[in-house]
C-alpha atoms as a PDB file:
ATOM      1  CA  UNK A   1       0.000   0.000   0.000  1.00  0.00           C
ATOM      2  CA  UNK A   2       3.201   2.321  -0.371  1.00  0.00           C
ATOM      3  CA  UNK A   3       3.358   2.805   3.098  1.00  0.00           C
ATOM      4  CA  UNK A   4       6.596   2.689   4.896  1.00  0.00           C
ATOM      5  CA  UNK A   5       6.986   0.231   7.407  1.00  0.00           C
ATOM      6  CA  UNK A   6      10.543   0.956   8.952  1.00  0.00           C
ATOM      7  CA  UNK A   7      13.462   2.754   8.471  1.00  0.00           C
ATOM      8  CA  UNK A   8      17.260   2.786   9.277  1.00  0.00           C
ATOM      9  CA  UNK A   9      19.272   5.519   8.833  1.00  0.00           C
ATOM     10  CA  UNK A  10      23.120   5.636   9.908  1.00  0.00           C
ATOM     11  CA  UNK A  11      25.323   8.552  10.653  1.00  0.00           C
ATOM     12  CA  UNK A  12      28.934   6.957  10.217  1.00  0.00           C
ATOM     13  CA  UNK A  13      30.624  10.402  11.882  1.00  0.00           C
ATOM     14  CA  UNK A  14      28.955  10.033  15.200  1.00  0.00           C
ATOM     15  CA  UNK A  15      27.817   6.399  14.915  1.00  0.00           C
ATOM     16  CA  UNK A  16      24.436   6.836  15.568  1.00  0.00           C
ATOM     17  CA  UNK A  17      21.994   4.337  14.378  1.00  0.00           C
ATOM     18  CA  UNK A  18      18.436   5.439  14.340  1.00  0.00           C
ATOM     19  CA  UNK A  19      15.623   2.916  13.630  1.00  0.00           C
ATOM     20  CA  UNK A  20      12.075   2.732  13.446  1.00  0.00           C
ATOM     21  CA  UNK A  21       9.583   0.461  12.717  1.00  0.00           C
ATOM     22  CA  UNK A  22       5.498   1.072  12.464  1.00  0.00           C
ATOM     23  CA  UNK A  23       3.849   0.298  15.894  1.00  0.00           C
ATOM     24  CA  UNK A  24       7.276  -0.346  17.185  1.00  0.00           C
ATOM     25  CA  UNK A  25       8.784   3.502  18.227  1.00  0.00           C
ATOM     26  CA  UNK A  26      11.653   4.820  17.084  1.00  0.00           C
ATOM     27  CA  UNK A  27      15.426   4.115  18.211  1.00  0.00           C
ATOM     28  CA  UNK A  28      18.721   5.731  18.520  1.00  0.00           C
ATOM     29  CA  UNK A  29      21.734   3.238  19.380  1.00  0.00           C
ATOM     30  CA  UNK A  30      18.689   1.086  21.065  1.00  0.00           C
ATOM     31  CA  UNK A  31      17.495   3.225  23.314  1.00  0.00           C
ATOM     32  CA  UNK A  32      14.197   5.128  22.547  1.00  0.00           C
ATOM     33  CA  UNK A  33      13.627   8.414  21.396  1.00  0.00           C
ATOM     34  CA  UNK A  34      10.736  11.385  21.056  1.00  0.00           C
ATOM     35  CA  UNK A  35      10.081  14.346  19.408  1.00  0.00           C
ATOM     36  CA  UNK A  36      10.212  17.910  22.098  1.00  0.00           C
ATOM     37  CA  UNK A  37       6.604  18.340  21.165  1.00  0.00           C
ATOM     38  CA  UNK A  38       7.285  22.230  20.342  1.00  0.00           C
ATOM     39  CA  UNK A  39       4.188  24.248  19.364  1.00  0.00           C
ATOM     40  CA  UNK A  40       5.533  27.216  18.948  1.00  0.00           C
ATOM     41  CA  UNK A  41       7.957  28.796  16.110  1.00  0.00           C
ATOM     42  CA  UNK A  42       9.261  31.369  18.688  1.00  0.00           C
ATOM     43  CA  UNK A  43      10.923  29.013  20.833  1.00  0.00           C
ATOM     44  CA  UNK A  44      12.043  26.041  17.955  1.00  0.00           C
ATOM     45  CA  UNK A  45      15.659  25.291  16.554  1.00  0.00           C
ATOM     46  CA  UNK A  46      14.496  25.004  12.882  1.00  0.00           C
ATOM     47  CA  UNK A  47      16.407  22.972  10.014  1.00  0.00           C
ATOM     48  CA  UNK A  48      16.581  23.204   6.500  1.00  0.00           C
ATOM     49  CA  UNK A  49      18.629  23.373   3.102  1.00  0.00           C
ATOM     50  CA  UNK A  50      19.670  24.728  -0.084  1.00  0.00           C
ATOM     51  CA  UNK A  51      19.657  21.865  -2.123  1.00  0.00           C
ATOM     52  CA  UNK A  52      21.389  21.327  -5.343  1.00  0.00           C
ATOM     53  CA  UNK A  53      18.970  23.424  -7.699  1.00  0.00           C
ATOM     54  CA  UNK A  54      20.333  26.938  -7.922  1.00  0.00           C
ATOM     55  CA  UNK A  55      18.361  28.934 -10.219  1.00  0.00           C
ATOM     56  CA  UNK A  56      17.755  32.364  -9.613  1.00  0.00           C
ATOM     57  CA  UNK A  57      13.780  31.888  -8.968  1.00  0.00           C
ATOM     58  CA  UNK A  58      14.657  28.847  -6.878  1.00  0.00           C
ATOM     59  CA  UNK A  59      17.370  30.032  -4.769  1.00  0.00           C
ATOM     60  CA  UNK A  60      14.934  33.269  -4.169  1.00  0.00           C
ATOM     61  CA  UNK A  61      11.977  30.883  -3.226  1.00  0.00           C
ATOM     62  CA  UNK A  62      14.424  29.246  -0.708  1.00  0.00           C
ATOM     63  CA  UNK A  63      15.660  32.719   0.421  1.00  0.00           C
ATOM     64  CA  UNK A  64      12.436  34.094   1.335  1.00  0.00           C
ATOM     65  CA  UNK A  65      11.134  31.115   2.738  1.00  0.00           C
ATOM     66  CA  UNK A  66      14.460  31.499   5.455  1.00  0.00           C
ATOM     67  CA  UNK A  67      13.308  35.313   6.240  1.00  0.00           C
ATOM     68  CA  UNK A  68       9.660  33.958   6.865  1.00  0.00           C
ATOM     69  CA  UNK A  69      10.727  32.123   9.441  1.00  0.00           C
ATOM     70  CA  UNK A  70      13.178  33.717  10.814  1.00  0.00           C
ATOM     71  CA  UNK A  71      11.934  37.407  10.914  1.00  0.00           C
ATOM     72  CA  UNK A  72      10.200  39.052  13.295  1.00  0.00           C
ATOM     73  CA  UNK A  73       7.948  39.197  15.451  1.00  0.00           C
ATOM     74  CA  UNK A  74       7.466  35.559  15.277  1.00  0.00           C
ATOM     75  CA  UNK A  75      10.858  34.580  14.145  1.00  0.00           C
ATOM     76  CA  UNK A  76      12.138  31.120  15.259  1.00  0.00           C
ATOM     77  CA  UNK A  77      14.258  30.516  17.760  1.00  0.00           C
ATOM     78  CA  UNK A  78      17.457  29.617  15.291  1.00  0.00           C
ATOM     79  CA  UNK A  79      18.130  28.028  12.033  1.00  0.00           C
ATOM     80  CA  UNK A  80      20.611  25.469  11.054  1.00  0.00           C
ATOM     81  CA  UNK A  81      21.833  23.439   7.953  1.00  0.00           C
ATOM     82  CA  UNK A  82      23.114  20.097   8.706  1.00  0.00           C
ATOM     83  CA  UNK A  83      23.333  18.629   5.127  1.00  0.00           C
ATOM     84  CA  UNK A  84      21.481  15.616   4.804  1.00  0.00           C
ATOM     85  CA  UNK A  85      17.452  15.415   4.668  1.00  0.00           C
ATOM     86  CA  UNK A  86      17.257  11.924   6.521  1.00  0.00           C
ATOM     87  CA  UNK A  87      19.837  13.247   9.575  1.00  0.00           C
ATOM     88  CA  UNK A  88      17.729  16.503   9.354  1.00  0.00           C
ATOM     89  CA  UNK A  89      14.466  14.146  10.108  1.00  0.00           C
ATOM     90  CA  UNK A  90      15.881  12.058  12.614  1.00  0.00           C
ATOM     91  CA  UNK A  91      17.286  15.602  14.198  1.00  0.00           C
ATOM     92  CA  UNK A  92      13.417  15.982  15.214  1.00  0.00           C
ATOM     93  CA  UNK A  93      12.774  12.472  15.559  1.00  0.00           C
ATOM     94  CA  UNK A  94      15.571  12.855  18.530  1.00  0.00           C
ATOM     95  CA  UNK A  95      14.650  15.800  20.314  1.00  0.00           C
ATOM     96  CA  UNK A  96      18.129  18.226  18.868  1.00  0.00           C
ATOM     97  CA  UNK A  97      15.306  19.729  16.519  1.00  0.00           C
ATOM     98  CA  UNK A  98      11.732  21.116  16.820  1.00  0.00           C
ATOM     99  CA  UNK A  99      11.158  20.963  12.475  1.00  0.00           C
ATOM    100  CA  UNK A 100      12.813  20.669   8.833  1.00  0.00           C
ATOM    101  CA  UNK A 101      11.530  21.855   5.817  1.00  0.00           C
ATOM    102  CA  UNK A 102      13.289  21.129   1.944  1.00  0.00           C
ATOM    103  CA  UNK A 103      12.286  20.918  -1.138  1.00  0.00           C
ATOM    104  CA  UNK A 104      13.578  18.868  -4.021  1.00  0.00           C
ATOM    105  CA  UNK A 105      15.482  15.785  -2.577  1.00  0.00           C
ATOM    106  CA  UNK A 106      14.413  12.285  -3.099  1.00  0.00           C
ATOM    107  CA  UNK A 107      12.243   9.660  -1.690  1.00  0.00           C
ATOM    108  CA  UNK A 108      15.625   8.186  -0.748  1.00  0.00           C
ATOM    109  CA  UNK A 109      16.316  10.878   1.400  1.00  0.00           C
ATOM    110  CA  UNK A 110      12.862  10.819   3.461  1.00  0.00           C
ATOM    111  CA  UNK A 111      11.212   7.595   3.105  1.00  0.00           C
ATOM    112  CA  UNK A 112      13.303   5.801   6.254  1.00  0.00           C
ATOM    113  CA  UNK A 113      13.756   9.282   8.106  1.00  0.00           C
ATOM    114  CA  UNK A 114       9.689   9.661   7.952  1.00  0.00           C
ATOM    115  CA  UNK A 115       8.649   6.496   9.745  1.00  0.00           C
ATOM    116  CA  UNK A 116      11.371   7.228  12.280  1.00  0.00           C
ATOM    117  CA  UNK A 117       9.897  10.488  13.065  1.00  0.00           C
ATOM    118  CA  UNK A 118       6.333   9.304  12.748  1.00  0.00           C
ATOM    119  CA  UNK A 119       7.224   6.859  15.650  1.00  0.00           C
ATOM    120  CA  UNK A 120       9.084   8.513  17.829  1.00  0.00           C
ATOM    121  CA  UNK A 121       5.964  11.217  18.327  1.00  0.00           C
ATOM    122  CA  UNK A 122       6.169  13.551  15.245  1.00  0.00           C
ATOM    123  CA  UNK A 123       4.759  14.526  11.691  1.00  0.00           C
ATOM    124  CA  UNK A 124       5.287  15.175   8.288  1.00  0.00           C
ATOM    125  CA  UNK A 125       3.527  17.219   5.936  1.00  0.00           C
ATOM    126  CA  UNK A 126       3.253  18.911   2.993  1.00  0.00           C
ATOM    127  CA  UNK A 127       4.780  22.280   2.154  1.00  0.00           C
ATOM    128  CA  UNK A 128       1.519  22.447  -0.205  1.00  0.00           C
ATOM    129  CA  UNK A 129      -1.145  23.560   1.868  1.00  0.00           C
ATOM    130  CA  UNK A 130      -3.944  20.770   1.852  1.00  0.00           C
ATOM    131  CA  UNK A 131      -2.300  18.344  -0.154  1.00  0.00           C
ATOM    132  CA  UNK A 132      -1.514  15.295   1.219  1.00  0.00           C
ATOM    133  CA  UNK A 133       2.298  14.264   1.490  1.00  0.00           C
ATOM    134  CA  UNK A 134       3.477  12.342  -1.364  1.00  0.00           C
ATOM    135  CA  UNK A 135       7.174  10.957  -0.555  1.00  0.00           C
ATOM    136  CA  UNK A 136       7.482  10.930  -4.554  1.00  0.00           C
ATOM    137  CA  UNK A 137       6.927  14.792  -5.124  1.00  0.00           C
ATOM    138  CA  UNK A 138      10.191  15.866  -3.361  1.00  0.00           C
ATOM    139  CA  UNK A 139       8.927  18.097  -0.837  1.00  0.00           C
ATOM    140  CA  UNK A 140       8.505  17.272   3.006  1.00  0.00           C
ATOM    141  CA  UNK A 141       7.718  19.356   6.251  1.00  0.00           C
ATOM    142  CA  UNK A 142       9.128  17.068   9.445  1.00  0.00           C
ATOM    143  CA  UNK A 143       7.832  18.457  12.691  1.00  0.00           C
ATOM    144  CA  UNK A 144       7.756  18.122  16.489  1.00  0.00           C
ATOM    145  CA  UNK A 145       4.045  18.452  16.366  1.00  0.00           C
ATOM    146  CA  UNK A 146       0.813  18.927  14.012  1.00  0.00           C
ATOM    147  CA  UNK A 147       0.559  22.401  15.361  1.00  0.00           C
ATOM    148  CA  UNK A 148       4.493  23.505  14.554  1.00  0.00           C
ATOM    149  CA  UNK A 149       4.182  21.621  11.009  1.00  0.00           C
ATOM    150  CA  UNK A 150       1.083  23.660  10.568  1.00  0.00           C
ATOM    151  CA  UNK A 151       2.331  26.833  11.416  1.00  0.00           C
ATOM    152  CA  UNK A 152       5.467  25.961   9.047  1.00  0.00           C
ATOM    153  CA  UNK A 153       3.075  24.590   6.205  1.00  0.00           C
ATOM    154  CA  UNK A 154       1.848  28.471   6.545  1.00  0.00           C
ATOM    155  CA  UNK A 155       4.950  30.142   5.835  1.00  0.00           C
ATOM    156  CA  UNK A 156       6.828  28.393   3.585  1.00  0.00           C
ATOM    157  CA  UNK A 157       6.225  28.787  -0.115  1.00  0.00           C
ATOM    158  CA  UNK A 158       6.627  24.720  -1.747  1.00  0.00           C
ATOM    159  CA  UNK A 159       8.772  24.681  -5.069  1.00  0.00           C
ATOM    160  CA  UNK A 160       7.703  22.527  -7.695  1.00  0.00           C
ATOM    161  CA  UNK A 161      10.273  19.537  -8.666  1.00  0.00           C
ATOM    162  CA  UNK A 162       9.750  16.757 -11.018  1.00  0.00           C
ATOM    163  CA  UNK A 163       8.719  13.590  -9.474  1.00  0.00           C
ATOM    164  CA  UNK A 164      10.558  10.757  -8.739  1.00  0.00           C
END
């Protein structure tokens, strides 16, 4: 039913192993992990990143979507860029992270990250406001809870990419 079912993703650097499996929770190193459960964009650590497109209309999509979230008077708390989509996800899925936002990487990049962050407590979305999230159209909004993702879904502007 294209649904994923669970995930491992492996960060050689620090070894850390995260896991997750539907019904199951999510893991780091074995030991269990959750989401902060952040609400609001004032107080989140956000993550995100440039990708590999770098057309002028892209890279100014990408530019205001930064100063939406980060402006005031309901800027986030800080913004970081890690480099990889699936550590980004499991960032959140572990509690360093309140939310993540890209557009145009893979399903390769998401489809293990998103069940771990499903199971350890949090969400994924959309950028596209009422559209249901599609691991195949290269967009994703992880968050530490429906009402953050929401909230995110609001202010950032999706980019169109081809489909995988």
């Amino acid at each position: 039913n294209k649904t994923v079912m669970f995930g491992v993703i492996y960060n050689p650097i620090l070894d850390h192993l995260y896991t997750g499996r539907r019904g199951y929770g999510a893991q780091l190193n074995g030991f269990p992990i959750r989401v902060t459960g952040e609400t609001q964009l004032t107080k989140s650590l956000l993550l995100c990143e440039m990708g590999s497109r770098r057309d002028a209309a892209t890279m100014a999509t990408k530019m205001q979507n930064i100063a939406a979230v980060c402006s005031e008077p309901h800027a986030c708390h800080g913004l970081r860029m890690q480099g990889s989509a699936a550590l980004n996800i499991c960032a959140v899925a572990a509690g360093s992270a309140d939310g993540y936002w890209e557009c145009g990487m893979h399903i390769w990049d998401i489809a293990a990250a998103s069940i771990i962050l499903t199971e350890a407590g949090g969400c994924v979305l959309s950028p596209k406001s009422g559209e249901e999230l599609c691991l195949l159209k290269r967009r994703i909004i992880a968050a530490s809870s429906v009402e953050l993702a929401t909230v995110l879904q609001s202010k950032i502007q999706h980019i169109e990419f081809p489909s995988d």
